[in-house]
PDB file of N, CA and C in Angstrom:
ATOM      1  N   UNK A   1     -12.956  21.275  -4.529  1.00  0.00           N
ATOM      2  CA  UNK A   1     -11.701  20.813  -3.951  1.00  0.00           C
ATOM      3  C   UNK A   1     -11.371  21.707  -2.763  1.00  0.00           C
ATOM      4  N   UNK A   2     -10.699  21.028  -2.038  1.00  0.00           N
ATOM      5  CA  UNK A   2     -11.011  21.740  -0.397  1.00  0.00           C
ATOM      6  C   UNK A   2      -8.942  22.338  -0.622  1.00  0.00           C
ATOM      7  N   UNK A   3      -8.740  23.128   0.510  1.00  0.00           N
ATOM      8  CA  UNK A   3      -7.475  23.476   0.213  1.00  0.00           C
ATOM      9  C   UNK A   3      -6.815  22.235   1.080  1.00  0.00           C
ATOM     10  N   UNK A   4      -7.314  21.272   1.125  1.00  0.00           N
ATOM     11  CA  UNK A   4      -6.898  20.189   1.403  1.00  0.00           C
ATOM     12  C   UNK A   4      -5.800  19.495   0.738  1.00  0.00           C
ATOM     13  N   UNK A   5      -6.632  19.110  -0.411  1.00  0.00           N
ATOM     14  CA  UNK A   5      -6.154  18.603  -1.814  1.00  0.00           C
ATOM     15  C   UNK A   5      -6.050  19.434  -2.977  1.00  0.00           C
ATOM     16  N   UNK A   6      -4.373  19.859  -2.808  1.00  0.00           N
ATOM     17  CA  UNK A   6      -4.131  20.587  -3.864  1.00  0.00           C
ATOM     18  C   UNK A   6      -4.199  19.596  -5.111  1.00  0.00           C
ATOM     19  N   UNK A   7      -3.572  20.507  -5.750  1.00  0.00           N
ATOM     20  CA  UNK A   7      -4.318  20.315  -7.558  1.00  0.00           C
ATOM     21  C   UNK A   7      -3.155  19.446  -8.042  1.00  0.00           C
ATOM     22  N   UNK A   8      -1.847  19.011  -7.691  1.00  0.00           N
ATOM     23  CA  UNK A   8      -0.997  18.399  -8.061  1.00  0.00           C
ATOM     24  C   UNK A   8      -1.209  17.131  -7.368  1.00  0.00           C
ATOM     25  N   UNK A   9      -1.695  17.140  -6.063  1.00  0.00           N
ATOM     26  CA  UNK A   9      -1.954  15.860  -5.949  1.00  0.00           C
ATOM     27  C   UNK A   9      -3.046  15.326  -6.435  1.00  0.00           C
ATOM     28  N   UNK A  10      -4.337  15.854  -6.988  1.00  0.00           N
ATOM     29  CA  UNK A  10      -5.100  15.233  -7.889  1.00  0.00           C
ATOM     30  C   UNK A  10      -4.959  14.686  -9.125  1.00  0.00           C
ATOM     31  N   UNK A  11      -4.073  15.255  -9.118  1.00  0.00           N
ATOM     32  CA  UNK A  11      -3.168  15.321 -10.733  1.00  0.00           C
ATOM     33  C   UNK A  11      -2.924  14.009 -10.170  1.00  0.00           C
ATOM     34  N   UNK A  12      -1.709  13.608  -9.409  1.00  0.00           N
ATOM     35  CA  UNK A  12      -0.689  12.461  -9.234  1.00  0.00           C
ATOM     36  C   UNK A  12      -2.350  11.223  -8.560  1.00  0.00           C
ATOM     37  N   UNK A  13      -3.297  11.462  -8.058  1.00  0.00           N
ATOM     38  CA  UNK A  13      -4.556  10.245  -8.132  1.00  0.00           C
ATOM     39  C   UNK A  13      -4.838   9.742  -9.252  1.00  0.00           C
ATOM     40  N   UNK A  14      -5.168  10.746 -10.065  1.00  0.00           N
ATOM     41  CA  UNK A  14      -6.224  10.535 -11.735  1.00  0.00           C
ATOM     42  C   UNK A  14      -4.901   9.530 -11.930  1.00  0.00           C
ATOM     43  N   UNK A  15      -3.800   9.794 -11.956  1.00  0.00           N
ATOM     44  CA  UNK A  15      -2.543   9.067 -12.770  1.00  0.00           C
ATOM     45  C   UNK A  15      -2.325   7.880 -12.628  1.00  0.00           C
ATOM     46  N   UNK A  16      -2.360   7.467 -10.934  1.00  0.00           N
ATOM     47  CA  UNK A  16      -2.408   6.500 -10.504  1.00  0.00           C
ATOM     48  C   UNK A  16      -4.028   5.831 -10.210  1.00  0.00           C
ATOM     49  N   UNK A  17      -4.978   5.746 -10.543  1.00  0.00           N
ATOM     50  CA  UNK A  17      -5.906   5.578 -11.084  1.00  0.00           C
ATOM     51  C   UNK A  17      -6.023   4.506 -12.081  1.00  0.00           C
ATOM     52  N   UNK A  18      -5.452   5.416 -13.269  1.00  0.00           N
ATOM     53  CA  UNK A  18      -5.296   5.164 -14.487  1.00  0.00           C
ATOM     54  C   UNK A  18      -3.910   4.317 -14.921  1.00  0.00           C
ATOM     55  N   UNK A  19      -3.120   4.123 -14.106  1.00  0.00           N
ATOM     56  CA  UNK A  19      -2.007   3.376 -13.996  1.00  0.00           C
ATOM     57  C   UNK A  19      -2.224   1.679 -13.053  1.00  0.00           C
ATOM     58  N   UNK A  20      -3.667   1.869 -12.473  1.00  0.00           N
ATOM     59  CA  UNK A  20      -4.112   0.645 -11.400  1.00  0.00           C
ATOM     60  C   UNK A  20      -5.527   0.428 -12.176  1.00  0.00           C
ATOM     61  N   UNK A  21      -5.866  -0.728 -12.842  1.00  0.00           N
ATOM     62  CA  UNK A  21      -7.295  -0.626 -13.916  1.00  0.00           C
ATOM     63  C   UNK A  21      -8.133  -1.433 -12.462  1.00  0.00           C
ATOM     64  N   UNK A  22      -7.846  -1.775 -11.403  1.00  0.00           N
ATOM     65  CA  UNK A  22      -8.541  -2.353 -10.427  1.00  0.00           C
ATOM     66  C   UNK A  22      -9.207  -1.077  -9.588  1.00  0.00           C
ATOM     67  N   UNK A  23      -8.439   0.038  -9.424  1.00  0.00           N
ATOM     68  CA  UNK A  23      -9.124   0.892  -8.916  1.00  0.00           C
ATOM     69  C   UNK A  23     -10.082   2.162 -10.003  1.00  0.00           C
ATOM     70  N   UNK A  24     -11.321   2.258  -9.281  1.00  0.00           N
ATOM     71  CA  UNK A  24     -12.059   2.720  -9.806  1.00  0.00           C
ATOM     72  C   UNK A  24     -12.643   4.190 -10.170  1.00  0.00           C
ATOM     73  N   UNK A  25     -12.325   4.245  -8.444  1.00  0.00           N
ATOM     74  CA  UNK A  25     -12.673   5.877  -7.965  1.00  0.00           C
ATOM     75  C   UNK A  25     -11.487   6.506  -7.260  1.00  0.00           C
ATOM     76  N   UNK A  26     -11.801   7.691  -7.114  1.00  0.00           N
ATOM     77  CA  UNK A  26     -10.663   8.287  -6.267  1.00  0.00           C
ATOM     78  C   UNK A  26     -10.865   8.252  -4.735  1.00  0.00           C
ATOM     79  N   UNK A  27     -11.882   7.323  -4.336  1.00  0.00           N
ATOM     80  CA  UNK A  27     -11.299   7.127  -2.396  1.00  0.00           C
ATOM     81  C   UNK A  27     -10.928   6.028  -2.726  1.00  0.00           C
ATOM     82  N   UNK A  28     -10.670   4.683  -3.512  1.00  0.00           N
ATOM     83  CA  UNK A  28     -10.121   3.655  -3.820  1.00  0.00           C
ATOM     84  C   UNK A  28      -8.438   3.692  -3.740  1.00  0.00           C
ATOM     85  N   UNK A  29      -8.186   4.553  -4.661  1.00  0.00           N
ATOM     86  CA  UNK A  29      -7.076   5.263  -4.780  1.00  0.00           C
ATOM     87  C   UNK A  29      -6.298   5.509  -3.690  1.00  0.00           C
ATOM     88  N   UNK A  30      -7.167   6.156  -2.815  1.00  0.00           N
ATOM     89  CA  UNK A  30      -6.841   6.956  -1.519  1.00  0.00           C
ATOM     90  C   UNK A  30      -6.337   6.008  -0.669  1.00  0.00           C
ATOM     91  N   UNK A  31      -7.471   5.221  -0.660  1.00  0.00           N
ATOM     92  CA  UNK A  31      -7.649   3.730   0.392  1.00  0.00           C
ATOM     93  C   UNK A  31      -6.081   2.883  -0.090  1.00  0.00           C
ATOM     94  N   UNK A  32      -5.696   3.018  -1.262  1.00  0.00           N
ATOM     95  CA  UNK A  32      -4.768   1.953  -1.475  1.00  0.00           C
ATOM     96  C   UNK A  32      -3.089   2.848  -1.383  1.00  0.00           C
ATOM     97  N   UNK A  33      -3.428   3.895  -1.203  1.00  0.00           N
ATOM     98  CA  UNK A  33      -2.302   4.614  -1.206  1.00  0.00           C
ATOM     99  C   UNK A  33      -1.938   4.538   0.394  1.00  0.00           C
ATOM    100  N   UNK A  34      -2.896   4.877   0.779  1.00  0.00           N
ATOM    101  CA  UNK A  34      -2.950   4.919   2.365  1.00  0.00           C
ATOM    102  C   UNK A  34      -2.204   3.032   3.028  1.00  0.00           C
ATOM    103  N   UNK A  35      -2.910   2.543   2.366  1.00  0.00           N
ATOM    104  CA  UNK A  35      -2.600   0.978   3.237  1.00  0.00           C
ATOM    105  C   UNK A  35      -1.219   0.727   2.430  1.00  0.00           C
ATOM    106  N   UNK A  36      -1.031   0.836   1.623  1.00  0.00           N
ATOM    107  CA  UNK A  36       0.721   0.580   0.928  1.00  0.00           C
ATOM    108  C   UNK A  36       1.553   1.957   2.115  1.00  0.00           C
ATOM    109  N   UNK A  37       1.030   2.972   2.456  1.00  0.00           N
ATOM    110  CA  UNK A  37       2.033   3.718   2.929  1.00  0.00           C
ATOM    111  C   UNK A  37       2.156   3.270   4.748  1.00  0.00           C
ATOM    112  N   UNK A  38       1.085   3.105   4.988  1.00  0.00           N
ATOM    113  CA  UNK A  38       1.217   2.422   6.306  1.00  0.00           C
ATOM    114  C   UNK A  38       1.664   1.342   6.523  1.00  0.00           C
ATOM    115  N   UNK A  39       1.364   0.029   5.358  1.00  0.00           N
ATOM    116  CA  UNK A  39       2.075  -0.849   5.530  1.00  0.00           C
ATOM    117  C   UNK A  39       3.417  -1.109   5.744  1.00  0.00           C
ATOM    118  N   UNK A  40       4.262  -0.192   4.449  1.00  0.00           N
ATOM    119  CA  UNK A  40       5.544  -0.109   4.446  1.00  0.00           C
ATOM    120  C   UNK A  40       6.686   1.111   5.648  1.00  0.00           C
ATOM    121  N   UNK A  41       5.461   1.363   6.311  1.00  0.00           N
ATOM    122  CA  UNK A  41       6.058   2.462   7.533  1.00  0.00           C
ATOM    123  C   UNK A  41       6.089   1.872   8.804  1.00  0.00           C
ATOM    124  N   UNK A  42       5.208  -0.159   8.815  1.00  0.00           N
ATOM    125  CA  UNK A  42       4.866  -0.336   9.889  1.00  0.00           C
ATOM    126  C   UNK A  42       3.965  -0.137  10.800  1.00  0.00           C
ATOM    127  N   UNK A  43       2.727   0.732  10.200  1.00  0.00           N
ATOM    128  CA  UNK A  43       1.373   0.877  10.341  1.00  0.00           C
ATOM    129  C   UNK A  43       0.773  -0.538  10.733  1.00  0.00           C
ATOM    130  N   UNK A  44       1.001  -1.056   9.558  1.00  0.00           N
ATOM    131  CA  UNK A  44      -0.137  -2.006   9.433  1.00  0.00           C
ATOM    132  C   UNK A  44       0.768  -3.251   8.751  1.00  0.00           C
ATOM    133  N   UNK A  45       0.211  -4.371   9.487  1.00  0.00           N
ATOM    134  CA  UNK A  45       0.679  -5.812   8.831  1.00  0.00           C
ATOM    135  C   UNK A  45       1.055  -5.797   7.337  1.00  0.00           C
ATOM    136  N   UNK A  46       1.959  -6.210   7.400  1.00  0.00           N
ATOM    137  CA  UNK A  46       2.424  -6.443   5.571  1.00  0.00           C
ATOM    138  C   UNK A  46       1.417  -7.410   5.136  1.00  0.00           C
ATOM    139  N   UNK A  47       0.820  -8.391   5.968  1.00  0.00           N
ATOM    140  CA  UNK A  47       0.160  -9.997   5.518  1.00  0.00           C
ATOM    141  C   UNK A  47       1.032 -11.051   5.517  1.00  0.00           C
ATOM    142  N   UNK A  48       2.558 -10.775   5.329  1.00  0.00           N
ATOM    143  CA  UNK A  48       3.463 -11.806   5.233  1.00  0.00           C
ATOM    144  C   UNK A  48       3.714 -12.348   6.562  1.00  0.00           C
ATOM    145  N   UNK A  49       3.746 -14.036   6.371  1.00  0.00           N
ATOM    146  CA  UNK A  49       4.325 -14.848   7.327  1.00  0.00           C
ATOM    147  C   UNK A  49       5.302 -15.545   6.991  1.00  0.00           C
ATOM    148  N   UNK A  50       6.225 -15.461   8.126  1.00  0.00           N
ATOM    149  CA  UNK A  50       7.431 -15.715   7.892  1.00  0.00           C
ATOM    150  C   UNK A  50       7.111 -17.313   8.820  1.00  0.00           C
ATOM    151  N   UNK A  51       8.845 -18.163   8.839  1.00  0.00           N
ATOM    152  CA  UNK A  51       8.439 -19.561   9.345  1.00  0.00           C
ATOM    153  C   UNK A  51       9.133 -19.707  11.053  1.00  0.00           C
ATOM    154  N   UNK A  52       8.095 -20.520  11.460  1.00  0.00           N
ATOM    155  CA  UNK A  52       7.979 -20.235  12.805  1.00  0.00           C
ATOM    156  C   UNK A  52       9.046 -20.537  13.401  1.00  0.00           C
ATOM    157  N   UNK A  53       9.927 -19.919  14.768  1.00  0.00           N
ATOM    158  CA  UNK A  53      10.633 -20.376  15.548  1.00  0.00           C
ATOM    159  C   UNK A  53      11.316 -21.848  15.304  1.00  0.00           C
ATOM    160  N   UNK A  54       9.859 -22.887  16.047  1.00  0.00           N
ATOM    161  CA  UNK A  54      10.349 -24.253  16.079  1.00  0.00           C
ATOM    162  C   UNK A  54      10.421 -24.838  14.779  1.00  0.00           C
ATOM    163  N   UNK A  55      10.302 -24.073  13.457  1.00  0.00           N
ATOM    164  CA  UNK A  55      10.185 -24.546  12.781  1.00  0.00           C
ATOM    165  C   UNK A  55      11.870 -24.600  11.758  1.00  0.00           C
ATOM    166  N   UNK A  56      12.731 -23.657  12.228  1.00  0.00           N
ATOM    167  CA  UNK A  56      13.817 -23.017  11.825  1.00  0.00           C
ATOM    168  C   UNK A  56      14.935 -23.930  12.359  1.00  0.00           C
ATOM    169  N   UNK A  57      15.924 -24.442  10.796  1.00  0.00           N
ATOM    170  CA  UNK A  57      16.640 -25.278  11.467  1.00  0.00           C
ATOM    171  C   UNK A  57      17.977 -24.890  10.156  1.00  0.00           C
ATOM    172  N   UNK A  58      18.962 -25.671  10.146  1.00  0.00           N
ATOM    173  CA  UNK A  58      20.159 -25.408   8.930  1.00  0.00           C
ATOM    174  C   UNK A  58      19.846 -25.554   7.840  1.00  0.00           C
ATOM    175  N   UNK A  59      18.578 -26.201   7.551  1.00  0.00           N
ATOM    176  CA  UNK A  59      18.272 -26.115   5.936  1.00  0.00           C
ATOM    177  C   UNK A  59      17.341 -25.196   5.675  1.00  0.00           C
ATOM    178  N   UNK A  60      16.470 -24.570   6.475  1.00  0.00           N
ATOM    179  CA  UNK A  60      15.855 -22.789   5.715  1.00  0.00           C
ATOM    180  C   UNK A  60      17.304 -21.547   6.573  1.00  0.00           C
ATOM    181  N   UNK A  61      17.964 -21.766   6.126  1.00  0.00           N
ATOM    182  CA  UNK A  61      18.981 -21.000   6.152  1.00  0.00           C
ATOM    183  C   UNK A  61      18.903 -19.700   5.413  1.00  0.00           C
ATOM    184  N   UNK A  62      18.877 -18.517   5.269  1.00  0.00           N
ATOM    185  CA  UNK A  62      19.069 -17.658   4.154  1.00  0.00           C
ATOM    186  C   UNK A  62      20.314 -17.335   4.143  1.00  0.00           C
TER     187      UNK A  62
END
């Protein structure tokens, strides 16, 4: 372990790991921690589409 990655955050991977049965390894982990934190910072596309301009009228109202 590099003094990179302290020992509490390995701790908090194995956990979430083991809390996600889709992920396998710990760069999986990494990889999904990373794209949820960029996503939600505006990094990176959420994937969601919303409805278009011409498409917006009084009945999709929110």
């Amino acid at each position: 372990m590099s003094e990179l990655y302290k020992s509490d955050l390995e701790q908090a991977l194995k956990a979430f790991i083991a809390d996600h049965p889709g992920i396998h390894s710990r760069e999986e982990a990494i990889a999904a921690v990373l794209e949820n934190w960029f996503s939600t910072h505006g990094y990176l596309p959420t994937g969601q589409t919303g409805t278009r301009p011409e498409d917006l009228d009084a009945t999709n109202d929110d």
